[in-house]
N, C-alpha and C. Protein backbone atom coordinates (compact mmCIF):
# COMPACT_ATOMS: atom_id res chain seq x y z
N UNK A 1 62.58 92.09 65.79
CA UNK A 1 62.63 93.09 66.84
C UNK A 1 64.09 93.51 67.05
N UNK A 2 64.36 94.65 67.19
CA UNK A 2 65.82 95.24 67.09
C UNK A 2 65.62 95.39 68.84
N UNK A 3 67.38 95.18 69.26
CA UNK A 3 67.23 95.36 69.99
C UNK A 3 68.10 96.54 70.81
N UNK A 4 67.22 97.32 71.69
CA UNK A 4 67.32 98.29 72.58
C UNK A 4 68.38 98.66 73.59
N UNK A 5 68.84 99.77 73.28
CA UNK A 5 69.97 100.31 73.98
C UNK A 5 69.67 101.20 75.53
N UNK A 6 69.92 101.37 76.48
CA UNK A 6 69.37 101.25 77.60
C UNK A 6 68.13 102.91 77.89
N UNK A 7 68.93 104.01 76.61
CA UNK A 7 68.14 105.09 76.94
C UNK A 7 67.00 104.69 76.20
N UNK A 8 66.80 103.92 75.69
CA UNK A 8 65.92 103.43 74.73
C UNK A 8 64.54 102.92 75.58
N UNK A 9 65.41 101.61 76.10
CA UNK A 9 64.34 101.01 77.15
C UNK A 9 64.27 101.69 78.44
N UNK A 10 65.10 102.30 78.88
CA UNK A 10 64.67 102.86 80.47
C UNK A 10 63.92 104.40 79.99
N UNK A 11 64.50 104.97 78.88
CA UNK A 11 63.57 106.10 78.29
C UNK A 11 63.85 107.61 79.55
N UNK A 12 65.06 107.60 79.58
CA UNK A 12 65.81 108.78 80.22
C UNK A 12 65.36 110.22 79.48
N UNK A 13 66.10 109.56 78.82
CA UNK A 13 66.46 111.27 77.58
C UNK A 13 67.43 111.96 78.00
N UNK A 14 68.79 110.95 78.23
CA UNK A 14 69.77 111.64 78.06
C UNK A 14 70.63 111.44 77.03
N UNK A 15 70.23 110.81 75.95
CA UNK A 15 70.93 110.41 74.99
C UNK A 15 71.47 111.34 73.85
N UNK A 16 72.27 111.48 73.38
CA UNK A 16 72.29 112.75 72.71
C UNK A 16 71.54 113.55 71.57
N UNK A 17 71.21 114.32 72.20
CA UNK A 17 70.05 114.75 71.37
C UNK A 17 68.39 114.68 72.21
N UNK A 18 68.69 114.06 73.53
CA UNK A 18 67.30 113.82 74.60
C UNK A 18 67.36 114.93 74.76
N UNK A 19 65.46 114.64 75.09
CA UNK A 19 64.60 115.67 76.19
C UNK A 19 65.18 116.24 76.61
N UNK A 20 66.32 115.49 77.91
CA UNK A 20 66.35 116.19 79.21
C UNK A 20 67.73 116.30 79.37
N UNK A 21 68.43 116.57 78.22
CA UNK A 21 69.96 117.01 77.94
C UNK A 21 70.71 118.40 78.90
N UNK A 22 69.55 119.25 78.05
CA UNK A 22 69.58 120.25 78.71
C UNK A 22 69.73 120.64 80.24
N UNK A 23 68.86 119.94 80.94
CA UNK A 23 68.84 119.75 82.27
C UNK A 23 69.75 118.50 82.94
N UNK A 24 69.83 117.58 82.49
CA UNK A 24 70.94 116.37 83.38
C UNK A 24 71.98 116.11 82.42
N UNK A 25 71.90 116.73 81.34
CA UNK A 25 73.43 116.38 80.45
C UNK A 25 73.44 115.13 79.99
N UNK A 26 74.35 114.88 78.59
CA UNK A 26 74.16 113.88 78.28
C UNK A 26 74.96 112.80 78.73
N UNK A 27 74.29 111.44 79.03
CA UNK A 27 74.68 110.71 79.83
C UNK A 27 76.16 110.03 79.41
N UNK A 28 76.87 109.24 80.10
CA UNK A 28 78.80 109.10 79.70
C UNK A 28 78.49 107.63 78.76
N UNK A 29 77.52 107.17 78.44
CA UNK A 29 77.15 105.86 78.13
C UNK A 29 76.80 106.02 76.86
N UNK A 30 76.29 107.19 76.32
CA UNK A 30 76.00 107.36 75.08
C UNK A 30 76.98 107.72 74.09
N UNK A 31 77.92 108.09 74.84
CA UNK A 31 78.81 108.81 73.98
C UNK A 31 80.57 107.99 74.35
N UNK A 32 80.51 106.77 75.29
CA UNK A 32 81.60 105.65 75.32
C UNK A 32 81.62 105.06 74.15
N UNK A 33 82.56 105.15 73.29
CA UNK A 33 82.62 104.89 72.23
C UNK A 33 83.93 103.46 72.48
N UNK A 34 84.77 103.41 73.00
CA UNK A 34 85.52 102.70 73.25
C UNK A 34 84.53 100.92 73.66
N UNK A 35 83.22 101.00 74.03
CA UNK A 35 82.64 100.23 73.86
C UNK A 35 81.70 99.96 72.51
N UNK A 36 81.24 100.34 71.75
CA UNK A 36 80.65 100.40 70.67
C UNK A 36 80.28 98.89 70.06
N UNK A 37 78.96 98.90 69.85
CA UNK A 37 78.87 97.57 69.65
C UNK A 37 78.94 95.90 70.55
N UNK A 38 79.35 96.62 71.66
CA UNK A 38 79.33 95.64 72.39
C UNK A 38 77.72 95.01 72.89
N UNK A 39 77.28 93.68 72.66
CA UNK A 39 76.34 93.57 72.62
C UNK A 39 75.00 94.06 71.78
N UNK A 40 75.79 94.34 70.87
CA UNK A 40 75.05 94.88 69.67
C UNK A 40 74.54 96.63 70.24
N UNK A 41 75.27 97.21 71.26
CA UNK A 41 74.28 98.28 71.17
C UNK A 41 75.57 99.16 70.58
N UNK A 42 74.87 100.57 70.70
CA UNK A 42 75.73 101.94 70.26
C UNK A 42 76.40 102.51 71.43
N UNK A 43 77.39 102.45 70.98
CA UNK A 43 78.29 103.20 72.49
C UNK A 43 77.83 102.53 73.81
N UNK A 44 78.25 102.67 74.59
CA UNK A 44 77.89 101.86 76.10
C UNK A 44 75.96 101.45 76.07
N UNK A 45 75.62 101.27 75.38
CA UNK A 45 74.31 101.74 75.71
C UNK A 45 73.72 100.14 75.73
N UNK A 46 74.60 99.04 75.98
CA UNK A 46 74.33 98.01 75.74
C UNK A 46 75.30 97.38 76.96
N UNK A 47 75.93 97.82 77.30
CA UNK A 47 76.82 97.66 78.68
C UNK A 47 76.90 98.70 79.52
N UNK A 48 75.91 99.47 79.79
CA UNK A 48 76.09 100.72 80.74
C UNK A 48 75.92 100.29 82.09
N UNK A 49 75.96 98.80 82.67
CA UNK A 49 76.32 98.49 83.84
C UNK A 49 77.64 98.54 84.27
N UNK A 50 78.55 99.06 83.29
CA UNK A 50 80.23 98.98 83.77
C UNK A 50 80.58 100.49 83.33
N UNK A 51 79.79 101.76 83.13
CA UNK A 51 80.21 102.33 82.96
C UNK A 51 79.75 103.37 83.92
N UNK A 52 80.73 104.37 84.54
CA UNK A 52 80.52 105.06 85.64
C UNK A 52 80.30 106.55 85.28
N UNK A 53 79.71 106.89 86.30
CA UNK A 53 78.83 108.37 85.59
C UNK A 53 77.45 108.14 85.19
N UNK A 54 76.76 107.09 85.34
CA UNK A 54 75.29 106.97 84.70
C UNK A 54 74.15 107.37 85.76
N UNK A 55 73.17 107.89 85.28
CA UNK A 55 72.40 108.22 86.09
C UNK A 55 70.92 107.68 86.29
N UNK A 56 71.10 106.70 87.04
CA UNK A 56 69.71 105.78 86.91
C UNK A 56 69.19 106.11 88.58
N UNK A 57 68.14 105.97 88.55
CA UNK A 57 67.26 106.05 90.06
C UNK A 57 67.42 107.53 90.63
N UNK A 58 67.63 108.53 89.53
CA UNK A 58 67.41 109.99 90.18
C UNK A 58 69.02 110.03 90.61
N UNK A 59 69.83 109.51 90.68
CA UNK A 59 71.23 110.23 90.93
C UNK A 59 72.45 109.96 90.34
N UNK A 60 73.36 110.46 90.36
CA UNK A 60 74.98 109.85 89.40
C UNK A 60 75.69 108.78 90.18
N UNK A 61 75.95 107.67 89.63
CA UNK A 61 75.98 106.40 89.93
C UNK A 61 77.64 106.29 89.82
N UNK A 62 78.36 105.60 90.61
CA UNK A 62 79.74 105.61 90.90
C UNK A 62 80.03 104.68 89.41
N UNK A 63 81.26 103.72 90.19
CA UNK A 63 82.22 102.79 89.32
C UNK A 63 81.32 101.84 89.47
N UNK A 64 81.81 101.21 88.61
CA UNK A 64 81.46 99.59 88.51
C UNK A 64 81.16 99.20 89.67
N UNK A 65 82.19 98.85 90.26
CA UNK A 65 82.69 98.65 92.07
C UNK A 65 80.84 99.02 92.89
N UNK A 66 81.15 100.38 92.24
CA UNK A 66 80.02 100.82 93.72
C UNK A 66 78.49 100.83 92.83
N UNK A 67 78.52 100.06 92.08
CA UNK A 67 77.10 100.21 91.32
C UNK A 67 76.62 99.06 90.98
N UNK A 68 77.54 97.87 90.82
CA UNK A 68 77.15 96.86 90.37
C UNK A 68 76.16 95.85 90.94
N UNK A 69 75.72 96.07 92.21
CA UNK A 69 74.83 95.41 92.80
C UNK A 69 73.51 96.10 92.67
N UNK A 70 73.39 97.27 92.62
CA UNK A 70 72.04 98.17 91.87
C UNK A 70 71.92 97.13 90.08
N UNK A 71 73.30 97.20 89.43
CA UNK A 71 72.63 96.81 88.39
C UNK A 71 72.33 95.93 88.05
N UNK A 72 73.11 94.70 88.79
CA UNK A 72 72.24 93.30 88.49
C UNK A 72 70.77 93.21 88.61
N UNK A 73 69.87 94.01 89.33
CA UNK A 73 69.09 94.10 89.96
C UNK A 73 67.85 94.58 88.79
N UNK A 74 69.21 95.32 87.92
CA UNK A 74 67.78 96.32 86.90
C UNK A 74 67.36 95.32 86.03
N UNK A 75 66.01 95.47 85.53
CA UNK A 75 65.49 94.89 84.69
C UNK A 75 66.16 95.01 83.19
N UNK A 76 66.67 95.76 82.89
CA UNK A 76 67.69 95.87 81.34
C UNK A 76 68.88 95.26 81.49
N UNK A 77 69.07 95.32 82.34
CA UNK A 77 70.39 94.29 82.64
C UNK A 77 70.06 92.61 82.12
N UNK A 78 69.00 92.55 83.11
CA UNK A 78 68.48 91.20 82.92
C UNK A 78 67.90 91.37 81.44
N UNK A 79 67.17 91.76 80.77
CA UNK A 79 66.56 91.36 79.21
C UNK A 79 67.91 91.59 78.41
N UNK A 80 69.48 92.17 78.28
CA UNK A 80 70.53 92.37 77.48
C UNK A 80 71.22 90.41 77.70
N UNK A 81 71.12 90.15 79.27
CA UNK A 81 71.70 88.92 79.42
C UNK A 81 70.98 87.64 78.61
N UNK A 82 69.06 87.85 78.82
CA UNK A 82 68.79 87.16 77.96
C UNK A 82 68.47 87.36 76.86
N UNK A 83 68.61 88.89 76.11
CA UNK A 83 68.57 88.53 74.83
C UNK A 83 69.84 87.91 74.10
N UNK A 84 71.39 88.57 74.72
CA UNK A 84 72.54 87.89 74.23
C UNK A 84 73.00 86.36 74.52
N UNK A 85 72.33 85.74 75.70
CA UNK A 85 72.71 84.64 75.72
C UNK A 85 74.42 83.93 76.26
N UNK A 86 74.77 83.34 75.37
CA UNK A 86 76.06 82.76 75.60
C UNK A 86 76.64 83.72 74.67
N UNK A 87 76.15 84.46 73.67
CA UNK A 87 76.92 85.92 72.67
C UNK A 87 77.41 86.96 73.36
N UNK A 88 76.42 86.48 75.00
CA UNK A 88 76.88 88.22 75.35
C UNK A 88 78.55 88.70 75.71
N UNK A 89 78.65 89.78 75.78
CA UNK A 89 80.39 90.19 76.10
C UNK A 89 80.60 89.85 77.76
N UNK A 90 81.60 89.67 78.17
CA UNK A 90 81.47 89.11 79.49
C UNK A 90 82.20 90.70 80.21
N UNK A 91 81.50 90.84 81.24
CA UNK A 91 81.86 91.96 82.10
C UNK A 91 83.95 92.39 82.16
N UNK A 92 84.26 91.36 82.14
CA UNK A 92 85.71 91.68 82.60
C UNK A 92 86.03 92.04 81.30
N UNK A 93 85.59 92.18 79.94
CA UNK A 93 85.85 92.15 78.45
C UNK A 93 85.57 93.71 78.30
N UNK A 94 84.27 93.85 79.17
CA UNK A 94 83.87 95.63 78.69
C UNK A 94 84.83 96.31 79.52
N UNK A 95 84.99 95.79 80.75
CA UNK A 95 85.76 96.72 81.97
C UNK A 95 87.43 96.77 81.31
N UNK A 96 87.86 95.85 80.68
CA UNK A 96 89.16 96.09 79.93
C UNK A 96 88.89 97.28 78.46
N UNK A 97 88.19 97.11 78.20
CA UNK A 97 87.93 97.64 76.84
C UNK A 97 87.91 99.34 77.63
N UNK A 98 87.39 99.84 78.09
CA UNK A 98 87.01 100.82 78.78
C UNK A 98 88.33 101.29 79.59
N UNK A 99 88.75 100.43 79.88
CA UNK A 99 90.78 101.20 80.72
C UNK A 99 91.45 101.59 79.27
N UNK A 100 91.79 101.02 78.26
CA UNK A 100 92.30 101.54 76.86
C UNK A 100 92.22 102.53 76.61
């Protein structure tokens, strides 16, 4: 089983090349490249809990700071922690990677 990058599993369609591009634009997570691979996904799409500009629950979601308690909360959050395990990248690792 390969595993899933968040437009994947939450099934937005803002990914580039989504549905709903046209209308909500494509999301800043798909196209963070400065994360790439982290957690095995493509561009933020595997850490899009630290990346700001995302649009989950119908609206555009701040910083880290002001989002991070929504995202512990999401269910993709939780299946990335246990599919990576003790592999996964640790939050202060993406949030540096992302100031560069």
């Amino acid at each position: 089983m390969s595993k899933k990058n968040c437009w994947e599993h939450k099934k937005c369609g803002r990914e580039l090349g989504g549905e709903k591009v046209l209308e909500l634009g494509v999301c800043p997570v798909a196209t963070e490249q400065s994360v790439n691979g982290m957690n095995c996904g493509i561009n933020g799409g595997r850490v899009c809990w630290a990346i700001t500009g995302t649009l989950c629950g119908g609206k555009v979601q701040g910083s880290f700071a002001l989002k991070v308690d929504g995202c512990i909360q999401c269910e993709f959050y939780e299946l990335v922690l246990q599919e990576e395990g003790l592999n996964g990248i640790a939050i202060k690792d993406v949030l540096k990677a992302l100031k560069k």
